[in-house]
Protein backbone atom coordinates (compact mmCIF):
# COMPACT_ATOMS: atom_id res chain seq x y z
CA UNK A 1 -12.91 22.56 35.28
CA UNK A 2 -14.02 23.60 31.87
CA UNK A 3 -15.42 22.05 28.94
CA UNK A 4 -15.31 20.57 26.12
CA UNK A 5 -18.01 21.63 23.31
CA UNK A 6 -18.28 19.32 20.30
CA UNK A 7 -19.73 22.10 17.97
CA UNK A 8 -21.37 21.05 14.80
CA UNK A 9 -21.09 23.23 11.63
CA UNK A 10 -22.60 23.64 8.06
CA UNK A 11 -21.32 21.68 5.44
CA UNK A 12 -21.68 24.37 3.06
CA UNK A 13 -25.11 26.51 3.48
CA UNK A 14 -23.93 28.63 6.24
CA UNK A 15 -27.79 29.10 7.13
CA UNK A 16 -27.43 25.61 8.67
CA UNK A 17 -25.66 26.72 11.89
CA UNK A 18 -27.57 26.47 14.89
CA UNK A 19 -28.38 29.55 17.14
CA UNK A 20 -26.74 27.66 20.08
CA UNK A 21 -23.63 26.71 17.85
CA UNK A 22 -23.26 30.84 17.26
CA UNK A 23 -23.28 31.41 21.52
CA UNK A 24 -20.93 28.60 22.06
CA UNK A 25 -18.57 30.00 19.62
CA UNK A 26 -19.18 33.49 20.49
CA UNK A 27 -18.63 32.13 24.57
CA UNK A 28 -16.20 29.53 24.62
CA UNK A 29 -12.29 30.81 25.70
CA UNK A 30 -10.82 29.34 22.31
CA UNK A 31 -12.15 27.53 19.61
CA UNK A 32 -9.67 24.47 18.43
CA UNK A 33 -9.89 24.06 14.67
CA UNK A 34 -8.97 21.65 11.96
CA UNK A 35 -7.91 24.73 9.70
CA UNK A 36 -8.00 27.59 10.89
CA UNK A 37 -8.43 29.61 7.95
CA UNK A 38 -11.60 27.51 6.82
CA UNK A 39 -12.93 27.77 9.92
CA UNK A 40 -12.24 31.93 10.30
CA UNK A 41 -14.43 32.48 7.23
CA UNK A 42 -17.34 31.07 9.47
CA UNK A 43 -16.19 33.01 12.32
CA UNK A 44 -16.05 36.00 10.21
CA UNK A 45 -19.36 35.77 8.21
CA UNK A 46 -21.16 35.85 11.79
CA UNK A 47 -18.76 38.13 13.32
CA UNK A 48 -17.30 35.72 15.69
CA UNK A 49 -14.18 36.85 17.36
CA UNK A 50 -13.20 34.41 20.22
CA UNK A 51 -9.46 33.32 19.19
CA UNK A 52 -8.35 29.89 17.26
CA UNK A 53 -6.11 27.48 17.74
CA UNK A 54 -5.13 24.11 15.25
CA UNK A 55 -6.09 20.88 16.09
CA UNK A 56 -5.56 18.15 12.89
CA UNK A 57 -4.10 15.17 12.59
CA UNK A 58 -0.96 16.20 11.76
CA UNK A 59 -0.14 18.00 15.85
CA UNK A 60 -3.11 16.20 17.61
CA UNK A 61 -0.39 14.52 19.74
CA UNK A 62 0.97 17.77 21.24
CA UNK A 63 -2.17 20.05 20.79
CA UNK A 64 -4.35 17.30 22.69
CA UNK A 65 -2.76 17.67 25.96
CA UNK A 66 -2.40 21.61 25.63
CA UNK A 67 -6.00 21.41 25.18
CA UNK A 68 -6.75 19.17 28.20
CA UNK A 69 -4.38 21.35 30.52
CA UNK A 70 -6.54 24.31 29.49
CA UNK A 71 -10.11 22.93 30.19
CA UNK A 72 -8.52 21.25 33.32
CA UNK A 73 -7.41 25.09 34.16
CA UNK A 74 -11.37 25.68 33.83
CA UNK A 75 -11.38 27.34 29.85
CA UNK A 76 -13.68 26.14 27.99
CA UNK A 77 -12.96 24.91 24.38
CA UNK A 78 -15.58 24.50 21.23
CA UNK A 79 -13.99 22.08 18.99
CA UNK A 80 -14.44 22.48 14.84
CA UNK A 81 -13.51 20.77 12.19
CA UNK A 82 -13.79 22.09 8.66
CA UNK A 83 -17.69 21.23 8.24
CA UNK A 84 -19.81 18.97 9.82
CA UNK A 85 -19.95 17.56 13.31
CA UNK A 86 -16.16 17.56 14.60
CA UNK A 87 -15.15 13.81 15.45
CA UNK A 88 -16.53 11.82 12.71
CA UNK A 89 -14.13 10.92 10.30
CA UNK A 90 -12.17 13.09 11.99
CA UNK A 91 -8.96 13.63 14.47
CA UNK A 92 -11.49 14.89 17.13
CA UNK A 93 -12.57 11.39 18.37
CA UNK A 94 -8.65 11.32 19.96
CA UNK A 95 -9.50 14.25 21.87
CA UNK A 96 -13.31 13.49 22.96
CA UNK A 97 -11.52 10.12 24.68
CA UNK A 98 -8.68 12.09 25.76
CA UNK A 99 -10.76 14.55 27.56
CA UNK A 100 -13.38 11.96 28.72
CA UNK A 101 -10.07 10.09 30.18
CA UNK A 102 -8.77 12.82 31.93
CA UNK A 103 -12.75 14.27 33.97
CA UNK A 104 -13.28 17.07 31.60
CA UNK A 105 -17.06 17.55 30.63
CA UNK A 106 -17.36 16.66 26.97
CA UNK A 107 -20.94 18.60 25.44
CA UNK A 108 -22.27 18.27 21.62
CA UNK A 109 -23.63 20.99 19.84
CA UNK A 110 -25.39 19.34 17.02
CA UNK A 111 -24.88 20.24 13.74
CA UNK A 112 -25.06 18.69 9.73
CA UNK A 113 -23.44 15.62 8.61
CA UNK A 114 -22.66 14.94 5.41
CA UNK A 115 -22.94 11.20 5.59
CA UNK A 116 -26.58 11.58 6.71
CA UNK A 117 -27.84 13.96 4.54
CA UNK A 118 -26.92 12.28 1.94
CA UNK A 119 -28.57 9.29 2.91
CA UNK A 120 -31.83 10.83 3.51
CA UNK A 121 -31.91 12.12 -0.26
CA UNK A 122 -30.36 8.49 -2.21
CA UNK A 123 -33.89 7.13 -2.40
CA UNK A 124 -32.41 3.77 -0.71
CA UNK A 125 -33.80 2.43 2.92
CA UNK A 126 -32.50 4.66 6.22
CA UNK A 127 -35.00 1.69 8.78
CA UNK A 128 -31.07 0.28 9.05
CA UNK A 129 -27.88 1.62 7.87
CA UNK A 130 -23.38 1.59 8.73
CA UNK A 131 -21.59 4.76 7.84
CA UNK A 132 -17.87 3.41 6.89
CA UNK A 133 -16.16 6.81 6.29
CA UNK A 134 -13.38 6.23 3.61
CA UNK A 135 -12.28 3.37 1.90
CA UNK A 136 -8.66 2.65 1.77
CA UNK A 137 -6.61 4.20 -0.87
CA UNK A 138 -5.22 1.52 -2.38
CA UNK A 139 -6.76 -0.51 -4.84
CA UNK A 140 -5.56 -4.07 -3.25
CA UNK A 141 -7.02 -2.82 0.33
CA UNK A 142 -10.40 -1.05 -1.03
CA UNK A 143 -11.11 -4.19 -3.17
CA UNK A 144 -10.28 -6.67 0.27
CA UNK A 145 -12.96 -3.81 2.11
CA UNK A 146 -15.73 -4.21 -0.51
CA UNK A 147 -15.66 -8.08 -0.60
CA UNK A 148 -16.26 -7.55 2.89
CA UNK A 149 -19.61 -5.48 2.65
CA UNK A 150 -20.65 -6.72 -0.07
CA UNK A 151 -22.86 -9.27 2.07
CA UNK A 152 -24.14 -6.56 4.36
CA UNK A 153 -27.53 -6.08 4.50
CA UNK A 154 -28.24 -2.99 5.58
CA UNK A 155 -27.44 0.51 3.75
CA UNK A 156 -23.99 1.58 3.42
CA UNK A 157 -22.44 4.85 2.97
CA UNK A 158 -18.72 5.89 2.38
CA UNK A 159 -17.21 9.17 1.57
CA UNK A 160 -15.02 8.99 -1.73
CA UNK A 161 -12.53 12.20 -2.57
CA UNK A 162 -13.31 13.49 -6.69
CA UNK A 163 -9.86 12.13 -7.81
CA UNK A 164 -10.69 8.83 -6.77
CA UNK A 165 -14.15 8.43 -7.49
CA UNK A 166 -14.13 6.37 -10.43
CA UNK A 167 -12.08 4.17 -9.72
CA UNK A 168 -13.87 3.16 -6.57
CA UNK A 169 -17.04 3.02 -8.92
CA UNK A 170 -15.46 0.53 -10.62
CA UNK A 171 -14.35 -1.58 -7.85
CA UNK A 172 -17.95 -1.00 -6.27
CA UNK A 173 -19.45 -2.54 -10.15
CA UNK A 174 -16.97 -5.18 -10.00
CA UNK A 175 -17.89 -6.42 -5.94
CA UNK A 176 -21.28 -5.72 -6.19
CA UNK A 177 -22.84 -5.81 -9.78
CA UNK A 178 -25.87 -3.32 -10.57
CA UNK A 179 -26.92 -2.98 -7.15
CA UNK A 180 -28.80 0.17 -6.68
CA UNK A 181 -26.61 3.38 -5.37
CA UNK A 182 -26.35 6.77 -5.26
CA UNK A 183 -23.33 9.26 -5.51
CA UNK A 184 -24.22 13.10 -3.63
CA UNK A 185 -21.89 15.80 -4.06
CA UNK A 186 -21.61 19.39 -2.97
CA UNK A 187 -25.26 18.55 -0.29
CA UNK A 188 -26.31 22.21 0.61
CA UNK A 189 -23.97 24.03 -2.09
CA UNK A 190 -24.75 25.89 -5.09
CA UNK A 191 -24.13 22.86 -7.04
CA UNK A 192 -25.33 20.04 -5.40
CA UNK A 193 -26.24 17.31 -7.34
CA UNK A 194 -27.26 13.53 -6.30
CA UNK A 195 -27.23 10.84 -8.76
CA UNK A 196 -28.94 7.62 -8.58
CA UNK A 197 -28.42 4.57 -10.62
CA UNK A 198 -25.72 1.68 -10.87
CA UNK A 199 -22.75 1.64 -10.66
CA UNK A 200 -22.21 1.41 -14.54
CA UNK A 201 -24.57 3.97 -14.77
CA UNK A 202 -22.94 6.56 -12.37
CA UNK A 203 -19.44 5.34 -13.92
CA UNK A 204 -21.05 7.02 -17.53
CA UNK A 205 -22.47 9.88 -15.73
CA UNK A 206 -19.11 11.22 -14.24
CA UNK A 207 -16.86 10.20 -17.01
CA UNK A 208 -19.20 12.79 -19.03
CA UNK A 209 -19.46 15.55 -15.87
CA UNK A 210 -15.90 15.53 -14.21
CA UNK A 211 -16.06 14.98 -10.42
CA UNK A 212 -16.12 17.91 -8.19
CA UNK A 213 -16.38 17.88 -4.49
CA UNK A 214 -16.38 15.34 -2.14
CA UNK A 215 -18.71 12.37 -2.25
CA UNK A 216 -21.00 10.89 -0.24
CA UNK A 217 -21.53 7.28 -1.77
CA UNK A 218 -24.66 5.26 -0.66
CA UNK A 219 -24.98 1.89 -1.33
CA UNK A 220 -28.38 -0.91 -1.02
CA UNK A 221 -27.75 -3.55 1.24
CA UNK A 222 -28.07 -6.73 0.64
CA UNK A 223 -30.51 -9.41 0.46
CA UNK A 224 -30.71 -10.15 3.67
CA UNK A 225 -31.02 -13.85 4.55
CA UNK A 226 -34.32 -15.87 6.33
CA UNK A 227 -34.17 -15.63 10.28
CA UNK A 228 -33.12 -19.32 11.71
CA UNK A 229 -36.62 -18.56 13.47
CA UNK A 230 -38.35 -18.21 9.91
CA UNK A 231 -36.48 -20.91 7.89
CA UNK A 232 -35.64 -24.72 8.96
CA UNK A 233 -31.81 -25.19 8.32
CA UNK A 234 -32.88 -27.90 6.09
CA UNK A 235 -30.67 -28.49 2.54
CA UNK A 236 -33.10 -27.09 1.02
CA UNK A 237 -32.91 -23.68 2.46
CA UNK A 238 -29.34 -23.93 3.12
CA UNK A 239 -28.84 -24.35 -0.19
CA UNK A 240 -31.32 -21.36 -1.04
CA UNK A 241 -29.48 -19.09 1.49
CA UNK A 242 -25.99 -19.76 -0.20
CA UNK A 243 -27.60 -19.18 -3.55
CA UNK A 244 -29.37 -15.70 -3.21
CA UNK A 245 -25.61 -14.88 -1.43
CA UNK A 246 -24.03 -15.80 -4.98
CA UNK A 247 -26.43 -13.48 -6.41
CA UNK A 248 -25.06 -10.58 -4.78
CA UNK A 249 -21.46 -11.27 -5.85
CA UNK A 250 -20.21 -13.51 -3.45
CA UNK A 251 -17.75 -16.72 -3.80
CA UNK A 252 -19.15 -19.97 -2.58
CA UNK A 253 -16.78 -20.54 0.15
CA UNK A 254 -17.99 -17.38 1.33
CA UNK A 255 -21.65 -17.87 1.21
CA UNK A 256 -21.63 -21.01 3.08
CA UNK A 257 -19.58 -19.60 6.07
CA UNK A 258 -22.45 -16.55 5.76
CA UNK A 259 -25.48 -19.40 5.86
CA UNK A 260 -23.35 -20.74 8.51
CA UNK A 261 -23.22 -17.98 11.14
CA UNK A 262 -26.96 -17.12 9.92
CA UNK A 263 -28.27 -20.64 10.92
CA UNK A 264 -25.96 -21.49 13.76
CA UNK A 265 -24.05 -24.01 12.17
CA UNK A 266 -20.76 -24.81 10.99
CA UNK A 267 -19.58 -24.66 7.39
CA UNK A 268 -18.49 -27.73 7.41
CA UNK A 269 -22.23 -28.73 8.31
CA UNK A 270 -23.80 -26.36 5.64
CA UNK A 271 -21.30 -28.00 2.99
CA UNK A 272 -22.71 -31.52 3.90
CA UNK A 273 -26.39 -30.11 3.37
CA UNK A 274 -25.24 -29.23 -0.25
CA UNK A 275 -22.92 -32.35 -0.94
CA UNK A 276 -26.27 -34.38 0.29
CA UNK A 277 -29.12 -32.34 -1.98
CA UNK A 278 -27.10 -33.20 -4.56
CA UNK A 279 -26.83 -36.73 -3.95
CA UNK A 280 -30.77 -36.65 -3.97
């Protein structure tokens, strides 16, 4: 039985490979690739010569098994995607589970992600964070997504393509209001920049300096609400909870069923709290 290697690669400094990512690839019987010819400039630059073969999402349903019948037939196979660590964001997740499914060994090779690096550099908190890859592409969808995060307390991060970048800004401003974020593009290139502000602010940055590259977008949490352990569920700080969730963009019928799950209760029993601090 052979193997499967999960092989991490540079996202663009090609002195980020690791010295056990260059055996692997220099060992392995075949080395499945997103694209090929991305993925042979690596190969070449290190003078790798251990063939290729495509795996993307466009063939994963027929290259999969190939692949699997291989490593079954005791090859062993380092798996690549274009940069990064193969599987995130990325058709090689079907295959890890296909090959976990069907006994072969699955091994990672650590290697950069993009998503992390740039959340070590946006100033913002890494104690707790959720990595969301891309947003939907339409507006109706991405808009539905945000509302949805928008009460998340911890740190955020997305990946945005250049062409849609501003328009996501401004659905960000509109769900979320100034809340600090930053935008990082081209992490380990030539031209890698990170900008930090709000979202207005970024939105005037990059209609100035064109987007180029792809984007790793991170975004503050938010205000996370008192533990039922710190705070009595009394109207009082019911009615506190629901109002520092307003703050951060949210609807009322959406704060209270927030408070709710926070405190244990049912809406309908955070709704009375309000209805009866107002009466008093």
């Amino acid at each position: 039985m052979g193997t499967l290697y999960i092989v991490g690669t540079p996202i663009g400094n090609l002195e980020d490979i690791t010295q056990r990512a260059l055996r692997i690839l220099r060992e392995a019987s075949v080395i499945a690739a997103e694209d090929t010819r991305q993925s042979r400039k690596l190969l070449s630059h290190f003078d790798i010569h251990t063939p290729l073969v495509s795996y993307h999402e466009h063939n994963q349903r027929t290259a999969g098994p190939v692949l699997i019948e291989r490593m079954q037939a005791g090859e062993d196979i380092a798996l690549v995607t274009d940069a990064g660590m193969p599987a995130i964001s990325d058709p090689g997740e079907d295959l890890v589970r296909l090959a976990i499914a069907s006994g072969v060994n699955v091994v990672p090779i650590p290697g950069p992600t993009a998503f992390t690096t740039g959340l070590v550099v946006s100033g913002l908190s890494t104690v707790r964070f959720v990595f969301e890859g891309f947003l939907p592409p339409r507006k109706k969808e991405r808009r539905a997504a945000l509302e949805r995060l928008k009460a998340e307390p911890r740190t955020w991060i997305i990946y945005e393509a250049p062409h849609r970048l501003l328009e996501t800004l401004g659905d960000l401003q509109a769900a979320l209001g100034e809340r600090p974020m930053a935008a990082a593009r081209e992490l380990t290139k030539l031209y890698e920049e990170v900008v930090r502000g709000t979202p207005s602010e970024l939105i005037a940055h990059f209609e100035t300096h064109a987007p180029r590259g792809e984007f790793v977008l991170v975004v503050d949490g938010a205000a996370p609400l008192p533990e039922p352990a710190e705070a009595a569920a009394t109207p009082e700080s019911l009615a506190a909870a629901v109002a520092s969730l307003e703050e951060t963009g949210l609807d009322r019928k959406a704060a209270m069923k927030e408070v709710a799950v926070r405190f244990g209760l049912s809406r309908r029993d955070v709704y009375q709290a309000l209805l009866d601090l107002k009466e008093q």
